[in-house]
N, C-alpha and C. Protein backbone atom coordinates (compact mmCIF):
# COMPACT_ATOMS: atom_id res chain seq x y z
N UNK A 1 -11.33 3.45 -6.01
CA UNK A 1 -10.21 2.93 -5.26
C UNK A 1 -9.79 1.60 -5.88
N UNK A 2 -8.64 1.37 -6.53
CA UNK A 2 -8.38 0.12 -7.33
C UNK A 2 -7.72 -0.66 -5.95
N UNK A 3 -8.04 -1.56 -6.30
CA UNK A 3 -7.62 -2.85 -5.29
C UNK A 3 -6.73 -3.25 -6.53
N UNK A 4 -5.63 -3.94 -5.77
CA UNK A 4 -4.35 -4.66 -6.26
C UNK A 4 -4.42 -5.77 -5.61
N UNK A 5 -4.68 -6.20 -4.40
CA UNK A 5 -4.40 -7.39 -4.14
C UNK A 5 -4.82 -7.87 -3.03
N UNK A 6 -5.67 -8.97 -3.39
CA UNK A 6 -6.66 -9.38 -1.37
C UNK A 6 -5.85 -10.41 -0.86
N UNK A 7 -4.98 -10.55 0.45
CA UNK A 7 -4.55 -11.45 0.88
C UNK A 7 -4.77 -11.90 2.14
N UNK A 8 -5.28 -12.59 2.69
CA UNK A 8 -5.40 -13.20 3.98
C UNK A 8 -5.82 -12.27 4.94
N UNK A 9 -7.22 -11.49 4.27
CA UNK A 9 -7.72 -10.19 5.07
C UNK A 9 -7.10 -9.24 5.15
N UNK A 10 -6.02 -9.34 3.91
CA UNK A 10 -5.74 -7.47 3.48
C UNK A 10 -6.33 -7.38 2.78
N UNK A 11 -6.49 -5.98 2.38
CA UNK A 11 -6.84 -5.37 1.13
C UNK A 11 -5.46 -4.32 0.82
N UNK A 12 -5.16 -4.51 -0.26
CA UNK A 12 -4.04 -3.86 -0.65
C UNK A 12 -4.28 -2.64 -1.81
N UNK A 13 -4.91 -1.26 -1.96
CA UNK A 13 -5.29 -0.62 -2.24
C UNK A 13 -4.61 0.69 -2.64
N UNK A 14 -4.87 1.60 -3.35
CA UNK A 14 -4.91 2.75 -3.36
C UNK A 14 -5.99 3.77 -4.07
N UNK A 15 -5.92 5.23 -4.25
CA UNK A 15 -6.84 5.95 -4.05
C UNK A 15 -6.75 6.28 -5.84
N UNK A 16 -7.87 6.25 -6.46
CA UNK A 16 -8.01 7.29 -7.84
C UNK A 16 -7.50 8.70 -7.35
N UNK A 17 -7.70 9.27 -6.28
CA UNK A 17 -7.60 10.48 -6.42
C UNK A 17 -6.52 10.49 -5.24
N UNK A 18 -5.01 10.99 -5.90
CA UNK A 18 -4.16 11.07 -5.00
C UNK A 18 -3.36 12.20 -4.50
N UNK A 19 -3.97 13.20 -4.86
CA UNK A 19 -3.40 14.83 -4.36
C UNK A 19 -3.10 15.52 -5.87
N UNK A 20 -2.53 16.54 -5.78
CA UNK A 20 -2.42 17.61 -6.41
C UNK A 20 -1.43 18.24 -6.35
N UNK A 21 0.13 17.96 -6.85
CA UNK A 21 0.03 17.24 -7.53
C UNK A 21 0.44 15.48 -6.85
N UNK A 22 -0.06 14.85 -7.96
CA UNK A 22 -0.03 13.24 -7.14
C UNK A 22 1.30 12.41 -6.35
N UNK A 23 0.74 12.47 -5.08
CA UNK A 23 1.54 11.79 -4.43
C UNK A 23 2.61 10.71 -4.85
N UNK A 24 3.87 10.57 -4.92
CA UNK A 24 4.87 9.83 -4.96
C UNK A 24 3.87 8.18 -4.79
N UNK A 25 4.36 7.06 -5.48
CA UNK A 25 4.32 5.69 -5.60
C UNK A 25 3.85 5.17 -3.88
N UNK A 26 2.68 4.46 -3.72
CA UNK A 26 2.74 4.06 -2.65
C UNK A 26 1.43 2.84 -2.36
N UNK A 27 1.35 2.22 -1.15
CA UNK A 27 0.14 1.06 -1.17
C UNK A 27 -0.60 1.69 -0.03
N UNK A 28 -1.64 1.42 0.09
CA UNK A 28 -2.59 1.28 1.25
C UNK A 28 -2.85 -0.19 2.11
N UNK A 29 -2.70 -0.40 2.98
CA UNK A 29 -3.43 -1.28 3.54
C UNK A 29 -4.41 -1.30 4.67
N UNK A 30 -5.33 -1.86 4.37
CA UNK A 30 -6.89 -2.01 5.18
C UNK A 30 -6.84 -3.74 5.34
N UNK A 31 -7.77 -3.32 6.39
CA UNK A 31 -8.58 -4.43 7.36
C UNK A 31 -10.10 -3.64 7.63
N UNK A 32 -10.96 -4.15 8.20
CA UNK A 32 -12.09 -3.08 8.92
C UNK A 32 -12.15 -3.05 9.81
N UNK A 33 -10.99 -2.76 10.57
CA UNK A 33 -10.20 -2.35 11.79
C UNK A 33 -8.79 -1.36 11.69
N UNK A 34 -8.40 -1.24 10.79
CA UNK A 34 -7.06 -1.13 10.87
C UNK A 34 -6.34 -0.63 9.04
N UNK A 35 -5.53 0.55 9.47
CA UNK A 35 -5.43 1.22 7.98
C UNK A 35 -3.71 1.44 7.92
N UNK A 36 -2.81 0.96 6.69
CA UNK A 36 -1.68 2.01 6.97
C UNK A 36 -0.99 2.21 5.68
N UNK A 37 0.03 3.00 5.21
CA UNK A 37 -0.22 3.24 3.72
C UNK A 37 1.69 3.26 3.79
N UNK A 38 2.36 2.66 3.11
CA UNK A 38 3.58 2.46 2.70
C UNK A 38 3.94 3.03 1.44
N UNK A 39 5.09 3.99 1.82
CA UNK A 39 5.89 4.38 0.69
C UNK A 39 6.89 3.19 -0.35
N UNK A 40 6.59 2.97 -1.69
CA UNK A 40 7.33 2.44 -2.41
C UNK A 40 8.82 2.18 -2.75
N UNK A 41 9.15 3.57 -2.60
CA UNK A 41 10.76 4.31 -3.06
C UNK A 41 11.13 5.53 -2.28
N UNK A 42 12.32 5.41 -2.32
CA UNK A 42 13.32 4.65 -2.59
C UNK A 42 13.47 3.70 -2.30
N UNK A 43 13.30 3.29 -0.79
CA UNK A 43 12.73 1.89 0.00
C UNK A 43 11.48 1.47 0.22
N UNK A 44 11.25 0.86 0.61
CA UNK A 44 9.87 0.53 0.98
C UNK A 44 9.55 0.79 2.84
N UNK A 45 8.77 1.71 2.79
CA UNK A 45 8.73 2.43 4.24
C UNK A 45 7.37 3.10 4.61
N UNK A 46 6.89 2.94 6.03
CA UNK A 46 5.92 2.74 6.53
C UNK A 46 5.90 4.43 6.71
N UNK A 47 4.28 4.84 5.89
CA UNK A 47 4.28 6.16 5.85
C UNK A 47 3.38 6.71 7.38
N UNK A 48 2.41 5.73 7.54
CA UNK A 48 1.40 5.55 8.60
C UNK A 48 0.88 4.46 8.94
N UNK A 49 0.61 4.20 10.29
CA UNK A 49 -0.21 2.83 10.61
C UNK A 49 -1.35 3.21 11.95
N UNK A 50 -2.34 2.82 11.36
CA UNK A 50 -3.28 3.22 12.52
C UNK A 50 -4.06 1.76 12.64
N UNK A 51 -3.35 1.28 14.21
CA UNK A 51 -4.23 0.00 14.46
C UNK A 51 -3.76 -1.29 14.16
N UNK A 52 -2.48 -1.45 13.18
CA UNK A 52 -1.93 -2.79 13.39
C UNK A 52 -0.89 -2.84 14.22
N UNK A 53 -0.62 -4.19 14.90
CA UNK A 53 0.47 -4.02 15.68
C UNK A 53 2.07 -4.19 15.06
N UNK A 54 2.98 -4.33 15.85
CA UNK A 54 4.46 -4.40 15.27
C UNK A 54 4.51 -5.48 14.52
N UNK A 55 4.27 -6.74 14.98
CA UNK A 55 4.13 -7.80 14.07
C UNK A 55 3.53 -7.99 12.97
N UNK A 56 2.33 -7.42 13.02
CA UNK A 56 1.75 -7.15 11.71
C UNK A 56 2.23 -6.31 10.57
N UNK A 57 2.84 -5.21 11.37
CA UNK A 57 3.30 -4.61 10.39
C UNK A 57 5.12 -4.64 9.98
N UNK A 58 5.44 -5.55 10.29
CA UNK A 58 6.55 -6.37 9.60
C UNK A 58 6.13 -7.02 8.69
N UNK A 59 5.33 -7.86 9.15
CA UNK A 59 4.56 -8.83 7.32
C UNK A 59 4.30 -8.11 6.44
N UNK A 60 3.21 -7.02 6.56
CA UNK A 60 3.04 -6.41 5.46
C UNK A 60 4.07 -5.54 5.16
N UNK A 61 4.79 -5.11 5.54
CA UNK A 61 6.04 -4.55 5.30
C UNK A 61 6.71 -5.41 4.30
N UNK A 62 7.01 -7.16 4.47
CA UNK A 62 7.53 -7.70 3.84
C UNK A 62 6.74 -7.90 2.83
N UNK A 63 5.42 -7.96 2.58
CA UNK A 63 4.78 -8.53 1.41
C UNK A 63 4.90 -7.31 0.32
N UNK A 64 4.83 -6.15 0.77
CA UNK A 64 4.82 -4.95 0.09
C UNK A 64 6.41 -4.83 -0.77
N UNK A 65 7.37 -5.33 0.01
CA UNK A 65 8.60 -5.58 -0.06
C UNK A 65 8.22 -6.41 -1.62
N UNK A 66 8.03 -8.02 -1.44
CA UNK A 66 8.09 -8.75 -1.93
C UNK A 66 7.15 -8.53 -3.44
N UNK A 67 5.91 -7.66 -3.29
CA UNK A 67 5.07 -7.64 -4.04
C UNK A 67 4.96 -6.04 -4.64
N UNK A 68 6.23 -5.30 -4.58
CA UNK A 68 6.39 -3.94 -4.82
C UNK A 68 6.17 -3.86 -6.39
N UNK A 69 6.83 -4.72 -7.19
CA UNK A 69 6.29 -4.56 -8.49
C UNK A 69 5.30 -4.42 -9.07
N UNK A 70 4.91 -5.32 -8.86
CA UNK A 70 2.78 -5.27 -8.82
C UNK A 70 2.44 -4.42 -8.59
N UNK A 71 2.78 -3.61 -6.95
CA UNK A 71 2.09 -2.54 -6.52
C UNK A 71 2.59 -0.92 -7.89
N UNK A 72 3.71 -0.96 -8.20
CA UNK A 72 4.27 -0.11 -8.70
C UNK A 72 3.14 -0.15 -10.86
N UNK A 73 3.06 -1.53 -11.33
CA UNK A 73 2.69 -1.41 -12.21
C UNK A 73 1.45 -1.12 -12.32
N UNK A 74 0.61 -1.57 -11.18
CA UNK A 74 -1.01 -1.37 -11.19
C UNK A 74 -1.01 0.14 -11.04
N UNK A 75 0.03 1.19 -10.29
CA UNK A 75 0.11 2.30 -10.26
C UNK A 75 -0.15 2.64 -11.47
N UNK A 76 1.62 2.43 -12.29
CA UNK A 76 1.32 2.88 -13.09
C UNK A 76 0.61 2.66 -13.88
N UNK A 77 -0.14 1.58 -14.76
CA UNK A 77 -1.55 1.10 -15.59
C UNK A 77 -2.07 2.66 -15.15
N UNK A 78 -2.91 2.92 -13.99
CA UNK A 78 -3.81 3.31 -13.94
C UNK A 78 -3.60 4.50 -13.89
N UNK A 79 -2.94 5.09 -13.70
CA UNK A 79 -2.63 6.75 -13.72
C UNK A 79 -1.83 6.76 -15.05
N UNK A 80 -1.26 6.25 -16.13
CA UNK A 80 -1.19 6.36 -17.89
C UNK A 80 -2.08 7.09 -18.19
């Protein structure tokens, strides 16, 4: 599971192994409480959230927003 990015008790993540065939561009986010995984593209959009609240998941909404590049190149790096 490559981690991309620890911020203020996220973990910003995704999976080596992402389906068959591999799931479309996207992030994970964890807590050890709390999981939800955002689509990249076309927009950036909340695929699931289990356990954070609305507010929370506006921020990370925005950071994912803000930090989509990153998330998109560490993608790609690692699946090349």
């Amino acid at each position: 599971m490559p981690v991309v990015l620890r911020l203020d008790g996220y973990r910003f993540h995704f999976f080596a192994n992402e389906g068959d065939p591999r799931e479309p561009v996207h992030i994970h986010v964890a807590t050890p409480n709390a999981d939800a995984k955002f689509w990249l593209y076309p927009e950036v959009e909340l695929a699931y959230n289990h356990g954070f609240d609305a507010r929370t998941i506006r921020r990370l909404r925005d950071i994912v927003q803000e930090r989509r590049a990153q998330f998109e190149d560490a993608w790609n790096d690692f699946f090349a």
